[in-house]
Structure formats: C-alpha cells, structure tokens
N, C-alpha and C. Protein backbone atom coordinates (compact mmCIF):
# COMPACT_ATOMS: atom_id res chain seq x y z
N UNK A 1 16.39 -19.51 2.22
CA UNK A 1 16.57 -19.39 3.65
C UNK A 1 16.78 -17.94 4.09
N UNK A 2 16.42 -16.57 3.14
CA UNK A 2 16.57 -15.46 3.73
C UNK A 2 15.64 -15.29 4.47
N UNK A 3 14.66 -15.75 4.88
CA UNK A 3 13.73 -15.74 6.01
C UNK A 3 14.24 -15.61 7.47
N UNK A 4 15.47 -16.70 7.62
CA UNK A 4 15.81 -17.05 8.53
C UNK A 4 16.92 -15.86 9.13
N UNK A 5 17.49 -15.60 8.23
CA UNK A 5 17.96 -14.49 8.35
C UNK A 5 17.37 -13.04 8.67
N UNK A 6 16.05 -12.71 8.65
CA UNK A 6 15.82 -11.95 9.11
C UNK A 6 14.89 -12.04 10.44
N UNK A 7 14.67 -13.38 10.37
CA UNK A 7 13.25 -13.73 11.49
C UNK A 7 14.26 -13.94 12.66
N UNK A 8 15.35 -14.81 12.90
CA UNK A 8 16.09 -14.86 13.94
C UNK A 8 16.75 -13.88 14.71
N UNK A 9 17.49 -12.98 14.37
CA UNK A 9 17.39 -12.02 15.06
C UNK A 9 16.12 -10.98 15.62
N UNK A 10 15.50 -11.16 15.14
CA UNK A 10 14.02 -10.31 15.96
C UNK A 10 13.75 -11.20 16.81
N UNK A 11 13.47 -12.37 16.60
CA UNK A 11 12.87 -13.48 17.70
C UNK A 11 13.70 -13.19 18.65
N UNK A 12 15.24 -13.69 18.66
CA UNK A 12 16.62 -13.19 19.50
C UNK A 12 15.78 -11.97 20.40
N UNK A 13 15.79 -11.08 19.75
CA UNK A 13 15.46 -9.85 20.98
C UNK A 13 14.14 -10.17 21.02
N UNK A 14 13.11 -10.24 20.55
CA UNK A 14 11.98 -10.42 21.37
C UNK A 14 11.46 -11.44 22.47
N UNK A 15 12.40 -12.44 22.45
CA UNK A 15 12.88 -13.12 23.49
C UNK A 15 13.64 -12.70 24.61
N UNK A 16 14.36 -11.85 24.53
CA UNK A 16 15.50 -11.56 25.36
C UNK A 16 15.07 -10.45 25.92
N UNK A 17 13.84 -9.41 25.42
CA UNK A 17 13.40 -8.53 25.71
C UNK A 17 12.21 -8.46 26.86
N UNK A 18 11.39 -10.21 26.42
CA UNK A 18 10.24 -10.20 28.18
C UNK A 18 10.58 -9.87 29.14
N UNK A 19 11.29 -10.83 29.59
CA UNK A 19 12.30 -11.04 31.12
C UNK A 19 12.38 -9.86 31.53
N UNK A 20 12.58 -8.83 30.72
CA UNK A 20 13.16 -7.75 31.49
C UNK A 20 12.24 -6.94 32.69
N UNK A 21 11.18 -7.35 32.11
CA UNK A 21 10.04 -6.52 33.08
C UNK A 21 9.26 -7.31 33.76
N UNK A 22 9.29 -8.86 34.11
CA UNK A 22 9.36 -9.96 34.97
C UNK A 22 9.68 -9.49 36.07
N UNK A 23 9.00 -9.17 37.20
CA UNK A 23 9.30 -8.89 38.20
C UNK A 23 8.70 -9.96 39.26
N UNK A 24 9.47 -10.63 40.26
CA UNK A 24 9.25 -11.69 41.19
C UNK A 24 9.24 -11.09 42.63
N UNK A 25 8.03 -11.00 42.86
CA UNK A 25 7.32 -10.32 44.19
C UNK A 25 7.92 -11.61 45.29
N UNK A 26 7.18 -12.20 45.53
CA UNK A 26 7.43 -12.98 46.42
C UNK A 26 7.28 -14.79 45.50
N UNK A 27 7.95 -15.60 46.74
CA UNK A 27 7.53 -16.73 46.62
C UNK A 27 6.17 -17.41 47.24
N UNK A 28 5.89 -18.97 46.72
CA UNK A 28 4.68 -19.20 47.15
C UNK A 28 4.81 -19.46 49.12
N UNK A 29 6.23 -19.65 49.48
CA UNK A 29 6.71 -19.59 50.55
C UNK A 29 6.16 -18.21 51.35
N UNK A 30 7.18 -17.56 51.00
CA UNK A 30 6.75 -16.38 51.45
C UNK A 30 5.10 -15.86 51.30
N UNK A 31 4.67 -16.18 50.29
CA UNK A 31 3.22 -15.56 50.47
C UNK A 31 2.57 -16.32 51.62
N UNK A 32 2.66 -17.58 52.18
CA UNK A 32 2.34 -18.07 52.91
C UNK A 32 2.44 -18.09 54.29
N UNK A 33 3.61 -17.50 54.87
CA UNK A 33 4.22 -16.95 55.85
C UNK A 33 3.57 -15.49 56.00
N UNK A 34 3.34 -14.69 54.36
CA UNK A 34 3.43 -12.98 55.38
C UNK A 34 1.52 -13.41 55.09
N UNK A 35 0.87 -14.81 54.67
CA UNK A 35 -0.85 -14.47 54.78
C UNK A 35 -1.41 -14.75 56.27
N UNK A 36 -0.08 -15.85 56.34
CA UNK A 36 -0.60 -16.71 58.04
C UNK A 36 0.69 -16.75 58.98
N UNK A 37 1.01 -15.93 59.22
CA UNK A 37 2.79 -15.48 60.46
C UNK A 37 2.71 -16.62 61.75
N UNK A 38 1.36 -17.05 61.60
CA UNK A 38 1.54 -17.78 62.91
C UNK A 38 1.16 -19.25 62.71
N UNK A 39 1.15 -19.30 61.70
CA UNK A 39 1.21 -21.22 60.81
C UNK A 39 2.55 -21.55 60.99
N UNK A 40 2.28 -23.02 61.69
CA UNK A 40 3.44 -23.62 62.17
C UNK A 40 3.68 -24.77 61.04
N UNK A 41 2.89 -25.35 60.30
CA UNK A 41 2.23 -26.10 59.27
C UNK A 41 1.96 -26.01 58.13
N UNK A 42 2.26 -25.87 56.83
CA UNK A 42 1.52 -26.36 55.77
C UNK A 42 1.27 -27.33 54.73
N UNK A 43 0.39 -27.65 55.06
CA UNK A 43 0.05 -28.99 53.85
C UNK A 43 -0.62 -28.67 52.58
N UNK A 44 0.06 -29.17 51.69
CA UNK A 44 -0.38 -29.54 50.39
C UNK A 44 -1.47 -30.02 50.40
N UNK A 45 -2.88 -29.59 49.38
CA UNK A 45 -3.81 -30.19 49.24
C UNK A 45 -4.31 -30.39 48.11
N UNK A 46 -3.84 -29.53 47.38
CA UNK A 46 -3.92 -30.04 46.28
C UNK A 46 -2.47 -29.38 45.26
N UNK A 47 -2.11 -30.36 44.87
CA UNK A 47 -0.26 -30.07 44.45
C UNK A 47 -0.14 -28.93 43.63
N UNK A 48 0.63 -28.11 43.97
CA UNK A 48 1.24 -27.35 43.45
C UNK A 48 0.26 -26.17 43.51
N UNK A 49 -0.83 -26.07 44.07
CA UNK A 49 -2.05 -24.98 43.62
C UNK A 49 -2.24 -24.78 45.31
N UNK A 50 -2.92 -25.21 46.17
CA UNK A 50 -3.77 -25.32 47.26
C UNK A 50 -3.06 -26.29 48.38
N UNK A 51 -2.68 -25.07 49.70
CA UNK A 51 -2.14 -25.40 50.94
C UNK A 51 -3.17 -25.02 51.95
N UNK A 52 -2.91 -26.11 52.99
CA UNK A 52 -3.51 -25.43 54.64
C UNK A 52 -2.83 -24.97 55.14
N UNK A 53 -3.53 -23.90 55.97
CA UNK A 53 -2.18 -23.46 56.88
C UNK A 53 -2.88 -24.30 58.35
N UNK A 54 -2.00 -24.49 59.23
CA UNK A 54 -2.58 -24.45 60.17
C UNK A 54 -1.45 -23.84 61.44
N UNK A 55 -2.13 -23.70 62.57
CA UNK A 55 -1.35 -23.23 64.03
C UNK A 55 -1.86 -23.72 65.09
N UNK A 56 -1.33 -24.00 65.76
CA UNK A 56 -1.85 -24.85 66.88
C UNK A 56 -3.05 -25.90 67.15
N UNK A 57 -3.08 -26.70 66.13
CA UNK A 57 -3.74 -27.53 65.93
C UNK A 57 -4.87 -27.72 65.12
N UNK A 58 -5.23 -26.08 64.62
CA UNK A 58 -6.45 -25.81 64.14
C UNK A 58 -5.92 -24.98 62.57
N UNK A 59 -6.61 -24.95 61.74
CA UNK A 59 -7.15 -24.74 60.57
C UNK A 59 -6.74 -23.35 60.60
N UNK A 60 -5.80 -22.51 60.09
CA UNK A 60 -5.88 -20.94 59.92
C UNK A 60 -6.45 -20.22 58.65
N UNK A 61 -5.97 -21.45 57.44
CA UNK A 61 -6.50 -20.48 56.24
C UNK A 61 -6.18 -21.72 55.58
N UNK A 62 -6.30 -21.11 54.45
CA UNK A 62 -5.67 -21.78 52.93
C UNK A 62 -4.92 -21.15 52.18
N UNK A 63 -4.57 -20.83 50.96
CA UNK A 63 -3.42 -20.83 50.43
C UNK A 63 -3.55 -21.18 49.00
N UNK A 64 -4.32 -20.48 47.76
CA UNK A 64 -4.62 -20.96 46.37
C UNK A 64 -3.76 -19.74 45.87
N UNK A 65 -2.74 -20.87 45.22
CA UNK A 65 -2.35 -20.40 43.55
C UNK A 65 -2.86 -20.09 42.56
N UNK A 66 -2.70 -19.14 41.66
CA UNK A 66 -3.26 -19.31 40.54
C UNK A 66 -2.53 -18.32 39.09
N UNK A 67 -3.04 -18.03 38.13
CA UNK A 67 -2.61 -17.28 37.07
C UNK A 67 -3.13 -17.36 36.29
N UNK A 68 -3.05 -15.24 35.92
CA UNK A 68 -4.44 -15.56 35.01
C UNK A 68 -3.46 -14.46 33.76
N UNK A 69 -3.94 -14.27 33.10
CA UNK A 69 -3.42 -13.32 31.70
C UNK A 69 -3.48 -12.06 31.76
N UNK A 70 -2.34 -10.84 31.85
CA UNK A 70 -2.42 -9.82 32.27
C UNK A 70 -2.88 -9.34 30.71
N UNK A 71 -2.00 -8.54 30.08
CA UNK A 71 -2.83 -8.07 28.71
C UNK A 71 -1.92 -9.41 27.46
N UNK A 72 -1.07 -9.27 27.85
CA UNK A 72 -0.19 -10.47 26.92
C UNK A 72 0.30 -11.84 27.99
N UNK A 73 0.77 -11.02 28.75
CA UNK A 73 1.76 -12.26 29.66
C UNK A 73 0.89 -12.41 30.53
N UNK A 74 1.75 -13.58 31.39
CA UNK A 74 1.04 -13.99 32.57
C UNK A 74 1.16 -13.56 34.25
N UNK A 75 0.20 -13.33 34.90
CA UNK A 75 -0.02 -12.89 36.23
C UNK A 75 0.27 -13.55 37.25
N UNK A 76 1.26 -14.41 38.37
CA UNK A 76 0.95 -15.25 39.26
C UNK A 76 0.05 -14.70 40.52
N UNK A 77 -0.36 -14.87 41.39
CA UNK A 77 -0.33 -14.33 42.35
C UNK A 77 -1.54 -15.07 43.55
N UNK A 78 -1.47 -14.92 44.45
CA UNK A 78 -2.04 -16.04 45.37
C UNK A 78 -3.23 -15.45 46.55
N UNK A 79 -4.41 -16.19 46.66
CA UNK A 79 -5.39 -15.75 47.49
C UNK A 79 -5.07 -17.01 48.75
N UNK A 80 -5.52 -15.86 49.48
CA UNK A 80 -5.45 -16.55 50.87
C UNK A 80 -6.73 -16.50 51.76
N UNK A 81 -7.31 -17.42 52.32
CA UNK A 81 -9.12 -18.01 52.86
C UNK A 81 -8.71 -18.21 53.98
N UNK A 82 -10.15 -17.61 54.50
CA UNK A 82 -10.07 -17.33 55.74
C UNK A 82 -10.52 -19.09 56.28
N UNK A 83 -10.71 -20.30 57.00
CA UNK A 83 -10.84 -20.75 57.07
C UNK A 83 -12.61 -21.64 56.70
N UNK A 84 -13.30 -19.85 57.05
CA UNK A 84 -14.83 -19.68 56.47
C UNK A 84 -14.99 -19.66 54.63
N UNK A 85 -14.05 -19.02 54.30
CA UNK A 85 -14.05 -19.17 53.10
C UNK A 85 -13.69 -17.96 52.33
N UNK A 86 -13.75 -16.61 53.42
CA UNK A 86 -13.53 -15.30 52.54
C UNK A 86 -12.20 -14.80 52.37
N UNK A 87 -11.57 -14.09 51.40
CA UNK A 87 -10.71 -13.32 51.15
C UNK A 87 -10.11 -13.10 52.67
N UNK A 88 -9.02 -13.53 52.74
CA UNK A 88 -8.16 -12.71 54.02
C UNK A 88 -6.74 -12.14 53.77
N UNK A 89 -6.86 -12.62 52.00
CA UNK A 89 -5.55 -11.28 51.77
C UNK A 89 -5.20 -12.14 50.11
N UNK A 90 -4.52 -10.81 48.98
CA UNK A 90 -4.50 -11.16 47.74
C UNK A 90 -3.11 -10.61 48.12
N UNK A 91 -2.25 -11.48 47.08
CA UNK A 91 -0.22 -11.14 46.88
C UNK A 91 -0.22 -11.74 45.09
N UNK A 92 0.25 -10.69 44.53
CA UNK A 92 0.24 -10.44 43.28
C UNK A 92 2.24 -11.13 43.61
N UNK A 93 2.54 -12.57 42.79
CA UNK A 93 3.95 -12.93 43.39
C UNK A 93 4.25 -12.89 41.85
N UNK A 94 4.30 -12.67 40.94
CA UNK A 94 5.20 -12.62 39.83
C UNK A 94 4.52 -11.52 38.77
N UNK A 95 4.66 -10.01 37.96
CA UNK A 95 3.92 -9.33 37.24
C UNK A 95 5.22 -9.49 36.32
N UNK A 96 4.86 -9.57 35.01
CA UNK A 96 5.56 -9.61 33.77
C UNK A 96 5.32 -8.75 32.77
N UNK A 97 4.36 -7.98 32.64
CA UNK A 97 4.44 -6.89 31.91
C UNK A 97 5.36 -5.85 32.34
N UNK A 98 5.24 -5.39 31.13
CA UNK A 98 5.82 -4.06 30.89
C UNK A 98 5.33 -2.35 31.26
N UNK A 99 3.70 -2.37 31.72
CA UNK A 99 3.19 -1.68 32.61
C UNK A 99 1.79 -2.53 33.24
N UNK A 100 1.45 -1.62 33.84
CA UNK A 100 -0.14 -2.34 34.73
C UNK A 100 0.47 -2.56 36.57
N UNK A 101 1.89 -2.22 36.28
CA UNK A 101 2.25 -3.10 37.91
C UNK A 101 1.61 -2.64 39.20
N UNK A 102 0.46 -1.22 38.70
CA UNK A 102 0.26 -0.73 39.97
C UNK A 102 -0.93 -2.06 40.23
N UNK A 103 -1.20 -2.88 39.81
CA UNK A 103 -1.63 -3.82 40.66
C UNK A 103 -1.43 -4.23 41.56
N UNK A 104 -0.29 -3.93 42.09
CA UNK A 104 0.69 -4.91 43.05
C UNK A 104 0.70 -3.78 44.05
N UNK A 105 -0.22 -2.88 43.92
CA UNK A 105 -0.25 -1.77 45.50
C UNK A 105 -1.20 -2.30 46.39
N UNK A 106 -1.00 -2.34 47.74
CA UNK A 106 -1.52 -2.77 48.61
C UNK A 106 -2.99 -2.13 49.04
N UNK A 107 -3.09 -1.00 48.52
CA UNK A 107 -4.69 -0.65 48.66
C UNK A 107 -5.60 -1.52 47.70
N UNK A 108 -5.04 -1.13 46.27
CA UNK A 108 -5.94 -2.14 46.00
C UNK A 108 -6.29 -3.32 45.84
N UNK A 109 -5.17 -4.21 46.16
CA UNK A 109 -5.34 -5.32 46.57
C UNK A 109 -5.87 -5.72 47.93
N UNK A 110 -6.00 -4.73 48.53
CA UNK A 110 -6.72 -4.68 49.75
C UNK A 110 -8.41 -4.73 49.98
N UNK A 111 -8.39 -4.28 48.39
CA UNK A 111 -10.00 -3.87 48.31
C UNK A 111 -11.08 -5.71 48.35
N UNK A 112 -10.22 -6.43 48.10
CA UNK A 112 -10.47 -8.19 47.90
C UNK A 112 -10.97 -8.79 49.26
N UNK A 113 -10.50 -8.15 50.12
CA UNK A 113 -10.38 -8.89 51.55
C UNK A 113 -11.74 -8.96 52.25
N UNK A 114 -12.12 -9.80 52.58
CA UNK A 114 -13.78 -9.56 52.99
C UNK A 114 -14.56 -10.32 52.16
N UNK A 115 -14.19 -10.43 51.00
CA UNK A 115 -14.91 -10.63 50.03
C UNK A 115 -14.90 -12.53 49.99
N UNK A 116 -16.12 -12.52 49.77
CA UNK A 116 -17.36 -13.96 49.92
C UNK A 116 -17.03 -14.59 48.67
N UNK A 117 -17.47 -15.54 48.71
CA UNK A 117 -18.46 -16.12 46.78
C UNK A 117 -20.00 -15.58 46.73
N UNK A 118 -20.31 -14.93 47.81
CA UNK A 118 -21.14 -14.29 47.60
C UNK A 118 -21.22 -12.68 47.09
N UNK A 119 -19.94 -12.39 46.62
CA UNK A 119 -19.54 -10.88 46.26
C UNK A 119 -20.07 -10.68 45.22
N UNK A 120 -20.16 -9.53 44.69
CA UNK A 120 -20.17 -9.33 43.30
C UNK A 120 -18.59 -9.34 42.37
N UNK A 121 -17.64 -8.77 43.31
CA UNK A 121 -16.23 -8.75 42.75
C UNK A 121 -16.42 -8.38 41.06
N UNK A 122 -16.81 -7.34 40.73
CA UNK A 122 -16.70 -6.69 39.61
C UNK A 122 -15.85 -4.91 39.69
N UNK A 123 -15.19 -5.37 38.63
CA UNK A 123 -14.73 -4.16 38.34
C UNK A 123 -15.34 -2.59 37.97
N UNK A 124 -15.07 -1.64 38.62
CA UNK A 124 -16.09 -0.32 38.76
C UNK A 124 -17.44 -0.78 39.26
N UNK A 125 -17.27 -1.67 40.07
CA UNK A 125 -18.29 -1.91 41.02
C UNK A 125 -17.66 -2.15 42.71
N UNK A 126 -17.68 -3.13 43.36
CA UNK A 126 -17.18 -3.09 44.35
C UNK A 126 -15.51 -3.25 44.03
N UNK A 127 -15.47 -3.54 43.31
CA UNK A 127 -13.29 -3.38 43.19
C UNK A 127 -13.05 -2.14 41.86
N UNK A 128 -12.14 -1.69 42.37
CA UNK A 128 -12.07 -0.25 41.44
C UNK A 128 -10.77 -0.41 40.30
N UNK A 129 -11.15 -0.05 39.01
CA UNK A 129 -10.39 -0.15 37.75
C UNK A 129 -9.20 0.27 38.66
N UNK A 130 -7.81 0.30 37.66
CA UNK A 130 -6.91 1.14 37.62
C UNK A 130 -6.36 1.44 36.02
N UNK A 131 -6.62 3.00 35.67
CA UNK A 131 -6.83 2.80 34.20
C UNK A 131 -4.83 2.60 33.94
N UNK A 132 -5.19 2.30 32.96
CA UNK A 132 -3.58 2.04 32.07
C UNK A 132 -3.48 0.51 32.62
N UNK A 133 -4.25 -0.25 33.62
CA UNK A 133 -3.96 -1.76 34.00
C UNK A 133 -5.43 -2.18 33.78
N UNK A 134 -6.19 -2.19 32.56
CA UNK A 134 -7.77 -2.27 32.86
C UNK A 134 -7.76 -3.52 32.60
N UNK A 135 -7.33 -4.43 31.66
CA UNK A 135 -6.72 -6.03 31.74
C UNK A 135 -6.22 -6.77 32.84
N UNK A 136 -5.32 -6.02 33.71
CA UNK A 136 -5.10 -6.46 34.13
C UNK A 136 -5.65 -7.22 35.80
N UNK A 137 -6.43 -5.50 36.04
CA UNK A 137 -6.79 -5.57 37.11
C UNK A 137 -8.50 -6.28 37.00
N UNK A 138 -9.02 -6.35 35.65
CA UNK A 138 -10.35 -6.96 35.56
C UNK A 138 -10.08 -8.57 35.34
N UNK A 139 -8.81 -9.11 34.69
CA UNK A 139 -8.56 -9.96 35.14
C UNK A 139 -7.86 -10.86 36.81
N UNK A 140 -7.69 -10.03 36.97
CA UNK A 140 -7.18 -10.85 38.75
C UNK A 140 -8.56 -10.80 39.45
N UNK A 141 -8.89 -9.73 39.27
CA UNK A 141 -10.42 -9.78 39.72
C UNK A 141 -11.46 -11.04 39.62
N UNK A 142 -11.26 -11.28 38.18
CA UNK A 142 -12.07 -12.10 37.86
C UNK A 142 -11.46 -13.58 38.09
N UNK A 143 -10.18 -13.56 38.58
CA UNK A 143 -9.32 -15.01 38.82
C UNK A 143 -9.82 -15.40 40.47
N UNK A 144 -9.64 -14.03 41.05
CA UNK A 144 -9.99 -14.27 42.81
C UNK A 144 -11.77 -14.76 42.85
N UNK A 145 -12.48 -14.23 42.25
CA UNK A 145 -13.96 -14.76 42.26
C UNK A 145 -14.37 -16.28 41.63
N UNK A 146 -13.36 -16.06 41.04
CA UNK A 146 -12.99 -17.98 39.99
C UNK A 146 -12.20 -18.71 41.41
N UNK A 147 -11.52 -18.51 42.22
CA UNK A 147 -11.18 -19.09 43.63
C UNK A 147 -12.58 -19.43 44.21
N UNK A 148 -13.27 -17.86 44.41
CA UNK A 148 -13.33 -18.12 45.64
C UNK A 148 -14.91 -18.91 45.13
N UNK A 149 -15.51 -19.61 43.96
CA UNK A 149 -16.41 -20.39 43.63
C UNK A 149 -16.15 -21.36 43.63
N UNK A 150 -14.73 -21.66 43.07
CA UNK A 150 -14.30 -22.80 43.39
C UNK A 150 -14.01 -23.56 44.41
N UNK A 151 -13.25 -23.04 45.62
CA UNK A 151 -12.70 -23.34 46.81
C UNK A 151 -13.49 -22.96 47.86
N UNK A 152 -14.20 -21.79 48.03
CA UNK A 152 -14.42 -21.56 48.98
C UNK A 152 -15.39 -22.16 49.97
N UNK A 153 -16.24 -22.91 49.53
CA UNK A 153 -17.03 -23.97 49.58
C UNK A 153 -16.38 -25.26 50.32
N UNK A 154 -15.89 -25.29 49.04
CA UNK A 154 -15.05 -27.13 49.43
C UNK A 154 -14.17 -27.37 50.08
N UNK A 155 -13.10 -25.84 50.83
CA UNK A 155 -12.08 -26.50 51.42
C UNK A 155 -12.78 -26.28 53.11
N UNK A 156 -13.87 -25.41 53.51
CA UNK A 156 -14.16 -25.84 55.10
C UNK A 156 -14.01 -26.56 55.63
C-alpha cells in the first residue's frame, strides 16, 4: 500500500488546486437579463440548455447554453439569437483555467455578433486568434457555429 501513500497526497492538491482559477462570470440568469434587459419572460425550451426570451408579447431572442473544452477544463458560456437566428451577443459565464481568460474581453467576444450559420466563424479568418488562448478561443468559436447550425434554424 505505499502507493497510496504517495498518490494521495498529490491527488489532495491536485484537486484542491483547480478551483482556484475557476472563475464564475455570470449566471445563466444574469446572462439572460444583460442579452435581453427588456424580457419580461423566459421560457424553458429545452431544459437546462435553451430559453425564450420574450417582451411584450413577442419573441426577443433565445438563450443557448453550452460548454465546450478550453485546453484541459471546461468553458461555460452562453449565445444569445436574435430571433432571426444570428449572434446578438456571446457571455463566456464560467473560465476555469489557469490562463486563456482573455477570452472573456468584450471585443472579442464581440467579434461573434452578426454572425449567421451562414458564417464562416473560423479562427484567423473572420474571428481573430488570441495567442497564449489558441484552444481556447478556436474552441468557443467552434461551439458558437455548433449553436448556431444547430438552433438557428429550428428555434424561428
């Protein structure tokens, strides 16, 4: 059993050591409020992933969850549809690494907005690397274009 003895304490801290750089941006609440300020409404449409917003009777957006794999850990963060179907805003709500976080700057998450299922949404193409996050940011990339094939279509 000297195994155990040396494997448990490393596990101990390498456990105790993720968390630390877990950072919790927002909730799926809040992302929903600062995508649509004037949704009086939201419904669940599909659990736990996909909300409507609506305001005054009509349809404002949607509201998809998702998470994709930054270089080790995992990414939350949520696209928001314009009712047509395009990008009307990306919120990066949970980053867990230990670097890459400039994902979570508002320019370039800004660079998403507009953007179709008809985009190209490639990296060093219409959305721009950020080096030292090249995992990270080619993956969200590639999570929002995985939305917006999926959804963008089907929730009009």
């Amino acid at each position: 059993m000297s195994w155990v003895r040396y494997t448990l304490p490393a596990a101990a801290i390498v456990s105790a050591a993720s968390p630390a750089y877990a950072v919790q941006y927002l909730s799926i609440e809040e992302a929903q409020k600062q995508a649509f300020p004037s949704a009086t409404h939201f419904t669940e449409v599909q659990a736990g992933r996909v909300w409507k917003a609506e305001a005054g009777g009509k349809v404002a957006g949607f509201l998809v969850f998702d998470r994709v794999i930054g270089k080790h850990l995992f990414i939350d963060y949520a696209v928001a549809l314009t009712p047509g179907g395009a990008v009307h805003r990306v919120e990066i709500l949970q980053y867990r690494e230990s670097y890459g976080g400039e994902i979570t700057s508002p320019s370039w998450l800004a660079q998403f907005v507009g953007k179709t299922s008809g985009s190209a949404l490639k990296i060093n193409g219409d959305i721009r690397n950020i080096s030292g996050a090249t995992l990270s940011s080619t993956h969200v990339t590639e999570g929002v274009k995985r939305i917006l094939a999926a959804y963008a279509n089907r929730l009009r």
